[in-house]
Protein backbone atom coordinates (compact mmCIF):
# COMPACT_ATOMS: atom_id res chain seq x y z
CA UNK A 1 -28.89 1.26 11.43
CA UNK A 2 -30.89 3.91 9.70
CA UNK A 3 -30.26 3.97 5.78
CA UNK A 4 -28.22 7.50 5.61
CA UNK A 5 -25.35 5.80 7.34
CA UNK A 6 -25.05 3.07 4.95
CA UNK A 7 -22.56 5.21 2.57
CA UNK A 8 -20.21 5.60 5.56
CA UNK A 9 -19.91 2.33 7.20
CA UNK A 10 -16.65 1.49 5.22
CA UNK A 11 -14.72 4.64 5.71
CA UNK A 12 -12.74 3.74 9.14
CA UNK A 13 -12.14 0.18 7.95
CA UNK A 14 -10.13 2.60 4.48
CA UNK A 15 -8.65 4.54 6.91
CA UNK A 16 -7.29 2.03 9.03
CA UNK A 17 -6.16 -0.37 5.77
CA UNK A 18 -5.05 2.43 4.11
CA UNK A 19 -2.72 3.56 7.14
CA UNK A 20 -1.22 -0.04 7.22
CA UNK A 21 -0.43 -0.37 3.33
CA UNK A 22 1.24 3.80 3.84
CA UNK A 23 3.37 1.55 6.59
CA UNK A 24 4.40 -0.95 4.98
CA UNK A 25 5.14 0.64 1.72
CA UNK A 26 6.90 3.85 3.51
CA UNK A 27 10.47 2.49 4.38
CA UNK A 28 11.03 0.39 0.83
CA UNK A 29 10.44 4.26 -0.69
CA UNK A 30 11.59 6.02 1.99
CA UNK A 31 14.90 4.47 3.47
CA UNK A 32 17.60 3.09 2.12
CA UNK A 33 18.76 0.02 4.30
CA UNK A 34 15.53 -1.35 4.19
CA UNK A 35 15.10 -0.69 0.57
CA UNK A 36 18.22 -2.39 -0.08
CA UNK A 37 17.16 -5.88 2.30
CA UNK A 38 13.60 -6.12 0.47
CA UNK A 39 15.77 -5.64 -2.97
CA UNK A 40 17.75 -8.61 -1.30
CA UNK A 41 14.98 -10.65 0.01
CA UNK A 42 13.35 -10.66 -3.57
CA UNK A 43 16.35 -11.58 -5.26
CA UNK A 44 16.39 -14.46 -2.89
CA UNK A 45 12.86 -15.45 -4.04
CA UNK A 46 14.07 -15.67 -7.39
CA UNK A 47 11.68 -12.65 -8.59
CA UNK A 48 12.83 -11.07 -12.17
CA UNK A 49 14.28 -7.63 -12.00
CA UNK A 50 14.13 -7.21 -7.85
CA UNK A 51 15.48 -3.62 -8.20
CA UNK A 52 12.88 -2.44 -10.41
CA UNK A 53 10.03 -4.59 -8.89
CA UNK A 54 11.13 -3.23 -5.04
CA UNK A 55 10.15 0.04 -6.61
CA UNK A 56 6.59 -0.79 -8.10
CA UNK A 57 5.77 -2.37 -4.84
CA UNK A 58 6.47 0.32 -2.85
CA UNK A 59 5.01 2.90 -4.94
CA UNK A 60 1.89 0.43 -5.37
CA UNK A 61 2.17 -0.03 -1.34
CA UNK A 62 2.30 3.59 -0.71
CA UNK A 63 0.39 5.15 -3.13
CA UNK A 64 -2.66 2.69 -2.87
CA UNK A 65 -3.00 3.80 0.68
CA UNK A 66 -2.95 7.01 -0.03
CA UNK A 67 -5.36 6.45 -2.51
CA UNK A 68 -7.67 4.08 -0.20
CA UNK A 69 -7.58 6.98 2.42
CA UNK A 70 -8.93 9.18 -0.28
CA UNK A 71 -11.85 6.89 -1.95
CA UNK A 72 -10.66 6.76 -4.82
CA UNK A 73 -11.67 4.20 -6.92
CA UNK A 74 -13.15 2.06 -4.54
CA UNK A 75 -16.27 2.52 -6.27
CA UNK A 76 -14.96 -0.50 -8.90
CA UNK A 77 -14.25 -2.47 -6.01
């Protein structure tokens, strides 16, 4: 593979990762019911504050999809 394609070998595996994490982090921002059943499913788990940690995962989920779409910050990784 010639060298000037090196850069870009990683950008459909971000697109495609960072469409799956928008997925799966969409309905726990984006709709109610199935906010409510992951709320419910980590209260089952036992996980501390599962209304306010339902939220930082889907933002997290979301937003680091977004984010992997974009590039950014995959330089540190």
């Amino acid at each position: 593979m010639p060298r000037a394609f090196d850069r870009y070998w990683p950008v459909p595996l971000r697109i495609i990762l960072g469409i799956a994490y928008m997925i799966h982090g969409a309905p726990k921002l984006f709709s109610g019911q199935a906010h409510q059943q992951f709320q419910g499913m980590l209260g089952q788990l036992g996980v501390p504050a599962p209304q306010l940690v339902s939220w930082v995962v889907g933002v997290v989920e979301f937003g680091g999809g977004i984010a992997l779409i974009l590039g950014l910050f995959t330089w540190i990784a």
